[in-house]
N, C-alpha and C. Protein backbone atom coordinates (compact mmCIF):
# COMPACT_ATOMS: atom_id res chain seq x y z
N UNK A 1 125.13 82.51 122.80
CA UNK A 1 123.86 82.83 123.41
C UNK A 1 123.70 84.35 123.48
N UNK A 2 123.01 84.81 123.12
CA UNK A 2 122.00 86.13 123.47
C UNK A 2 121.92 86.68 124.09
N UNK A 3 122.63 87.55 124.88
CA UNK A 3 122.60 88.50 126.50
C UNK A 3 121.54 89.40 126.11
N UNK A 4 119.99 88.97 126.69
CA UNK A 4 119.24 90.22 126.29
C UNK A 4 119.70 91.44 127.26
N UNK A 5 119.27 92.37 126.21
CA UNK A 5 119.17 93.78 127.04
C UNK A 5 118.56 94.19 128.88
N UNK A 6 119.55 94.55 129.37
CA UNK A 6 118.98 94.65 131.02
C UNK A 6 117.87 95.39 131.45
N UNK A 7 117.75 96.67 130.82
CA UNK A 7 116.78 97.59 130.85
C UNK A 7 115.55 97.21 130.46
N UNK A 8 115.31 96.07 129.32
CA UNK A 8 113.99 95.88 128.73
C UNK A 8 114.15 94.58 130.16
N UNK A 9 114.88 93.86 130.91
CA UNK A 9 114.42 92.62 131.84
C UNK A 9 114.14 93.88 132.91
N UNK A 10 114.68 94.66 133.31
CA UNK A 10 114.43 95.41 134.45
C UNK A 10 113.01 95.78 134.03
N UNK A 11 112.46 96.05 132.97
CA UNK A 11 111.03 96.98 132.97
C UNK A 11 109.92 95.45 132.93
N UNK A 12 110.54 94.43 132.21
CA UNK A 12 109.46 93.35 132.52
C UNK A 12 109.24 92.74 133.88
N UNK A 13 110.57 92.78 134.45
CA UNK A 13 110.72 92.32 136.22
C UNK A 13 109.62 93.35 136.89
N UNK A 14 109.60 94.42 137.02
CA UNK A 14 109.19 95.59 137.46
C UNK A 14 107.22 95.24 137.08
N UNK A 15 106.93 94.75 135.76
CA UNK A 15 105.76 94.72 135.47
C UNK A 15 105.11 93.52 135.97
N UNK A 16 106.06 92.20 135.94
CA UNK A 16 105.65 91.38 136.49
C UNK A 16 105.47 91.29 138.10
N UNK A 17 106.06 91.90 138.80
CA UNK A 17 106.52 92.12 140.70
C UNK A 17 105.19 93.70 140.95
N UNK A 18 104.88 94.53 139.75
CA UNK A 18 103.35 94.86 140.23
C UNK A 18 102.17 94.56 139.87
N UNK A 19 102.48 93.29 139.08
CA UNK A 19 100.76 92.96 138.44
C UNK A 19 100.24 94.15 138.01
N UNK A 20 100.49 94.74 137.08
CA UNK A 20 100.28 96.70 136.69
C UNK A 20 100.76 96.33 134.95
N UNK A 21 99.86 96.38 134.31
CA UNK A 21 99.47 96.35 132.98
C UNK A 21 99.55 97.93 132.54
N UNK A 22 99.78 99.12 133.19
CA UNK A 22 99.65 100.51 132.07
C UNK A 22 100.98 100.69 131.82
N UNK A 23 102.55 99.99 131.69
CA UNK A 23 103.33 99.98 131.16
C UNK A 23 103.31 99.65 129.51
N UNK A 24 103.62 100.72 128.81
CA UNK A 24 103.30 100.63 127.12
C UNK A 24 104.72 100.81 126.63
N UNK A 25 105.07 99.86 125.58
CA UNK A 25 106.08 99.60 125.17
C UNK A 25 106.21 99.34 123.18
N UNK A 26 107.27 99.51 123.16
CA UNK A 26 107.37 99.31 121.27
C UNK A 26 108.40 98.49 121.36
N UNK A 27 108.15 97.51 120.65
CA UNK A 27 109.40 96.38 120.19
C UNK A 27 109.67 96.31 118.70
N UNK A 28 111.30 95.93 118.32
CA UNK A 28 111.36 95.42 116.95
C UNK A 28 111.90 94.13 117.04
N UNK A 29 111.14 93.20 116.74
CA UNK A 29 111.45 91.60 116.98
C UNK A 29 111.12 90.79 115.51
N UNK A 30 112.03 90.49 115.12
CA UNK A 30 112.41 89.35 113.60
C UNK A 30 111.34 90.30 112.56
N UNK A 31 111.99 91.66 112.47
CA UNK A 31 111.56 92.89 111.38
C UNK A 31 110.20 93.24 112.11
N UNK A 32 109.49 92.77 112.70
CA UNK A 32 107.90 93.51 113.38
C UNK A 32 108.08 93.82 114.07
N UNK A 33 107.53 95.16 113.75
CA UNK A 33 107.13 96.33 115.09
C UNK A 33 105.80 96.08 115.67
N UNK A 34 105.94 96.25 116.75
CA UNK A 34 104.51 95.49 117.88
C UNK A 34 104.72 96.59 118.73
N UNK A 35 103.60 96.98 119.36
CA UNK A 35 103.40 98.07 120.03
C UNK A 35 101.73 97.97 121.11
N UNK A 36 101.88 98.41 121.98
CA UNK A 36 100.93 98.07 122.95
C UNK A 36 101.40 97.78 124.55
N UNK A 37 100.42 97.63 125.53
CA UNK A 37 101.00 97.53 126.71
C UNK A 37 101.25 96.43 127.02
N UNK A 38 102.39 96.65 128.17
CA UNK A 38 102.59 95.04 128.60
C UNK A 38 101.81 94.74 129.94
N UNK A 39 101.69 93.39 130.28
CA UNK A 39 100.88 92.89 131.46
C UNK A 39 101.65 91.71 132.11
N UNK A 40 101.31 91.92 133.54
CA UNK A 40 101.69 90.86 133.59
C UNK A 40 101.70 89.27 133.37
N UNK A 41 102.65 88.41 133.03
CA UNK A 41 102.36 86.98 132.42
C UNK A 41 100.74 86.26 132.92
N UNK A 42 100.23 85.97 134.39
CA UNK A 42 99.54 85.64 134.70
C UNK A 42 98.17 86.55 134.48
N UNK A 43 98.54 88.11 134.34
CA UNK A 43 96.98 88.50 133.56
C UNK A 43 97.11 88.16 131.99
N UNK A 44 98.05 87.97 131.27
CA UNK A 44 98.03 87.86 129.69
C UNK A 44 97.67 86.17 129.70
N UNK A 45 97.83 85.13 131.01
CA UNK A 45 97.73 83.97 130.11
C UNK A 45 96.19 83.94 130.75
N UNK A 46 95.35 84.35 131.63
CA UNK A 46 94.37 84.27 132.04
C UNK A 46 93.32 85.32 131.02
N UNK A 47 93.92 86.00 130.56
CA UNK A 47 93.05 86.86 129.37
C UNK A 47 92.69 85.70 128.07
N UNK A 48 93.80 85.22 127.53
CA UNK A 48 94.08 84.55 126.73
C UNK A 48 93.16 83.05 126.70
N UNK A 49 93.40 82.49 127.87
CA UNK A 49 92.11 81.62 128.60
C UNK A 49 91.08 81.63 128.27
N UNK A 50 90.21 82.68 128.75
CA UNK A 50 88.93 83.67 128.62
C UNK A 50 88.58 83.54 127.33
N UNK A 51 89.41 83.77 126.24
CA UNK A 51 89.08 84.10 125.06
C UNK A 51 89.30 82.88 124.70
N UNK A 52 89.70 81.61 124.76
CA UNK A 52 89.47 80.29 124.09
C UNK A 52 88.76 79.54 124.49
N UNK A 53 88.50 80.01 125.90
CA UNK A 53 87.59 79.04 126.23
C UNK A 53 85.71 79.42 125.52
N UNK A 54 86.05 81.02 125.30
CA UNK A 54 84.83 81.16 124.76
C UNK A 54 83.99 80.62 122.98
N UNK A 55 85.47 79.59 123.07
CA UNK A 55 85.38 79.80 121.37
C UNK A 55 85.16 78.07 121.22
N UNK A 56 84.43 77.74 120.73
CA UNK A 56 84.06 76.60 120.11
C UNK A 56 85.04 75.35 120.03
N UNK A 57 86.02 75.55 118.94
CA UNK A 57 86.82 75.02 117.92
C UNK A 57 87.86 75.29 118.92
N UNK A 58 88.10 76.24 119.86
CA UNK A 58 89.32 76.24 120.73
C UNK A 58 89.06 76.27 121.87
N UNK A 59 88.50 75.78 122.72
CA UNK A 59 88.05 75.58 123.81
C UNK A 59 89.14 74.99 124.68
N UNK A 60 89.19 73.74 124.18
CA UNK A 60 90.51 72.56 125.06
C UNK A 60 91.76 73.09 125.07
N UNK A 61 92.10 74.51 124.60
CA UNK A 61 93.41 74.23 124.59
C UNK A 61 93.96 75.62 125.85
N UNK A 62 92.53 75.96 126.28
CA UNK A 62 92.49 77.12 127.47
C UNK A 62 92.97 76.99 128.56
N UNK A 63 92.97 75.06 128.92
CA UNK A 63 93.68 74.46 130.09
C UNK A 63 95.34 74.71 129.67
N UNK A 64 95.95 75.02 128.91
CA UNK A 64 97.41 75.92 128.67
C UNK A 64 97.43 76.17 128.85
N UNK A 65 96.76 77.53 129.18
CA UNK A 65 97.21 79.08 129.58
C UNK A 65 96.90 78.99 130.48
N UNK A 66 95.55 78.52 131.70
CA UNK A 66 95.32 78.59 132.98
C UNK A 66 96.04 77.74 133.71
N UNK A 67 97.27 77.05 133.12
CA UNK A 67 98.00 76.44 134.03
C UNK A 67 99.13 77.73 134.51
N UNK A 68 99.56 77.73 135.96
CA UNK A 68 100.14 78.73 136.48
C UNK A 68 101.95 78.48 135.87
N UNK A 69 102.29 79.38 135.57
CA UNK A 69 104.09 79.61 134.74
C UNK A 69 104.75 78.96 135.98
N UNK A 70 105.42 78.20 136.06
CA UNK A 70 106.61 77.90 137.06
C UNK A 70 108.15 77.69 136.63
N UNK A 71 108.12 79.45 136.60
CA UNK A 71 109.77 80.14 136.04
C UNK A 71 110.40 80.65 137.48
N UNK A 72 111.94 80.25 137.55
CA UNK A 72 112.63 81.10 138.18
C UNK A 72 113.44 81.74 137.76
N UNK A 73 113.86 82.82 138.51
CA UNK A 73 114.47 84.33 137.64
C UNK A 73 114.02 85.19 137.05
N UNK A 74 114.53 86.12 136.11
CA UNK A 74 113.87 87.25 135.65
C UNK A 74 113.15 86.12 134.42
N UNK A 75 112.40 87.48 134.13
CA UNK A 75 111.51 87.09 132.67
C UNK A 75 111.74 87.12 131.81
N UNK A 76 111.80 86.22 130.77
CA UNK A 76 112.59 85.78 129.59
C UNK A 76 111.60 86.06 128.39
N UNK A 77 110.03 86.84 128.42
CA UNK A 77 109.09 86.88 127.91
C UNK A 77 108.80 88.50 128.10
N UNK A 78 107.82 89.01 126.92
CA UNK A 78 107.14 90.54 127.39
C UNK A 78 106.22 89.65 126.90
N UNK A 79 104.66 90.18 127.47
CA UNK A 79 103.37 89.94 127.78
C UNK A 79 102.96 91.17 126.96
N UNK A 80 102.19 91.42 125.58
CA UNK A 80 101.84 92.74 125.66
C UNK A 80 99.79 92.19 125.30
N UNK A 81 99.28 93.08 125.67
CA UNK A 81 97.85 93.05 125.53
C UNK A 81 97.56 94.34 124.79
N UNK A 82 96.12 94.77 124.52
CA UNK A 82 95.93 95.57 123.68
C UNK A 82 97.03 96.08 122.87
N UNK A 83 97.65 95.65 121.88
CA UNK A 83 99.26 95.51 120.85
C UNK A 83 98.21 95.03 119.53
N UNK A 84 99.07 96.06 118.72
CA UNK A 84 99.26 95.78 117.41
C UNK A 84 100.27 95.80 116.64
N UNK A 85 100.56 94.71 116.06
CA UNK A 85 101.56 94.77 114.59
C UNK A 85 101.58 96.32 114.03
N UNK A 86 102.59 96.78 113.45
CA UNK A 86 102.45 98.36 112.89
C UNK A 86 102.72 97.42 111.56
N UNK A 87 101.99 97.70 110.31
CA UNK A 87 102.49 97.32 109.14
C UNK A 87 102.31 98.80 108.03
N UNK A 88 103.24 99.75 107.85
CA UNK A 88 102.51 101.09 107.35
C UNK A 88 102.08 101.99 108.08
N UNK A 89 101.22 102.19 107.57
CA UNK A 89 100.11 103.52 108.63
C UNK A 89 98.80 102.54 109.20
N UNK A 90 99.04 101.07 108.87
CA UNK A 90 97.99 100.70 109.90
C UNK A 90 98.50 99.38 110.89
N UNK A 91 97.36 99.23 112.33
CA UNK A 91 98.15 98.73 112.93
C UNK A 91 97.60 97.58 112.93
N UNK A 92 97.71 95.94 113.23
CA UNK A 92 96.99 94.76 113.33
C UNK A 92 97.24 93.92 114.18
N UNK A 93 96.09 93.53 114.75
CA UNK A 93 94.31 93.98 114.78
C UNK A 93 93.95 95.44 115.03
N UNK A 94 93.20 95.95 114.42
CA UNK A 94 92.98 97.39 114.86
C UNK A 94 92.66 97.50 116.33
N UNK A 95 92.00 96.45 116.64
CA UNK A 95 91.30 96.44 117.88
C UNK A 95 92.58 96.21 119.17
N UNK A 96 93.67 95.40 118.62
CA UNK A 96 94.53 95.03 119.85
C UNK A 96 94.59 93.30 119.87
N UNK A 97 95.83 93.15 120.47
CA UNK A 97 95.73 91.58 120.20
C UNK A 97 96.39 91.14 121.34
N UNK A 98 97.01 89.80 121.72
CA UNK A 98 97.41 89.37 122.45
C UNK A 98 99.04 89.17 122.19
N UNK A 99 99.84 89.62 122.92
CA UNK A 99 101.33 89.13 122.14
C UNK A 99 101.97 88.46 123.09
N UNK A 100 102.92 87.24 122.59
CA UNK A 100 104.23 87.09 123.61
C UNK A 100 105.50 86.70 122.64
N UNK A 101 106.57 87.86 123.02
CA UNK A 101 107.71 88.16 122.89
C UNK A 101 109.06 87.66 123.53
N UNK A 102 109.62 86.75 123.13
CA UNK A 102 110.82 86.67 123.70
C UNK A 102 111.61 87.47 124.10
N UNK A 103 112.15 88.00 124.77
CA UNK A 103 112.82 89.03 125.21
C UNK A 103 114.38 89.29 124.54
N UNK A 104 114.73 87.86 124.29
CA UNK A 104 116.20 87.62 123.70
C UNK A 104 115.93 88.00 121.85
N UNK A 105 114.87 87.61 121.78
CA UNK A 105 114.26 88.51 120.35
C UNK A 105 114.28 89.76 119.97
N UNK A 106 113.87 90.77 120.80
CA UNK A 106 113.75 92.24 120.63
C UNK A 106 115.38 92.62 119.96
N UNK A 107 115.11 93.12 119.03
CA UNK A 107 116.25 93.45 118.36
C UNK A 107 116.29 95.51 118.96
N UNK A 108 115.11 96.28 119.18
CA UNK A 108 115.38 97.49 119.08
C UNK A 108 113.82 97.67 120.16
N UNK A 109 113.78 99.28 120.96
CA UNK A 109 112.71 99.05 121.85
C UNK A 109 112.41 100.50 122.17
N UNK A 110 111.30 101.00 122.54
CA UNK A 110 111.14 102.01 123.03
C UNK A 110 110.04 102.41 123.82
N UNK A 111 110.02 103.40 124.73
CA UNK A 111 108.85 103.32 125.72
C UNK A 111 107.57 103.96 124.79
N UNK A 112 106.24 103.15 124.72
CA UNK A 112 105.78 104.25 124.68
C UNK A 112 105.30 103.08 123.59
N UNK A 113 103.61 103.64 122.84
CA UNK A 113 102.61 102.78 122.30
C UNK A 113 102.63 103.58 121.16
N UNK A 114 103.35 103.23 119.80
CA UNK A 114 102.90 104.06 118.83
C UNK A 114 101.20 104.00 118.19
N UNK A 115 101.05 105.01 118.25
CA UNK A 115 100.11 104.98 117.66
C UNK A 115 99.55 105.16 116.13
N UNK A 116 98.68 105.07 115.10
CA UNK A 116 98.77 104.76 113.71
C UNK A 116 97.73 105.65 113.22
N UNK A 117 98.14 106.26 112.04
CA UNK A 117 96.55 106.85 111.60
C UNK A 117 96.53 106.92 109.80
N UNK A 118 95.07 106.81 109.48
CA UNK A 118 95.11 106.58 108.27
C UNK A 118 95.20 107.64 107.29
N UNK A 119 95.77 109.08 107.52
CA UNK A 119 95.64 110.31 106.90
C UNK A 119 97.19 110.34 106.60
């Protein structure tokens, strides 16, 4: 089994215990680099909600995410919101996406939201 890293559970414990989303983080998880801030689980699955329920074709499946997490212990997940894939010099979605990360996944990590440019 996988002893994730303490420092990346200490900074998700920390994000989840202030409901405080301006923690920005870089992960390398199964070769992708993902980059963007993290949030806490209950604002990322209630964002996530929002956005299926607004959608046609995915509507029903919004009652998932608005069901409340019932985990004990630290967090075994990073939550990141506005995150993009880095593939190159560009990042995807340009706009920002929704991520969830296993924590026992992150192979490599760093503080901080890279950012991408096309020059």
């Amino acid at each position: 089994m996988v002893k994730p890293d303490e420092l990346i559970v200490e900074i998700a414990a920390l994000v989840e215990s202030g409901q405080n989303s301006r923690m920005s983080l870089t992960v390398v998880t199964g070769g992708a680099v993902i980059t963007g801030r993290l949030a806490p689980e209950a604002v990322w699955r209630q964002r996530v909600a929002e956005v299926l329920t607004g959608s046609a074709q995915l509507s029903r499946f919004s009652a998932v995410f608005d069901a409340r997490a019932k985990r004990e212990g630290p967090p075994t997940h990073l939550h990141f919101h506005v995150a993009r894939i880095l593939q190159g010099a560009v990042g995807i979605p340009e706009t920002g996406g929704m991520y969830r990360v296993a924590i026992e996944d992150v192979s490599a990590w760093t503080v901080g939201d890279f950012s991408y440019s096309d020059h």
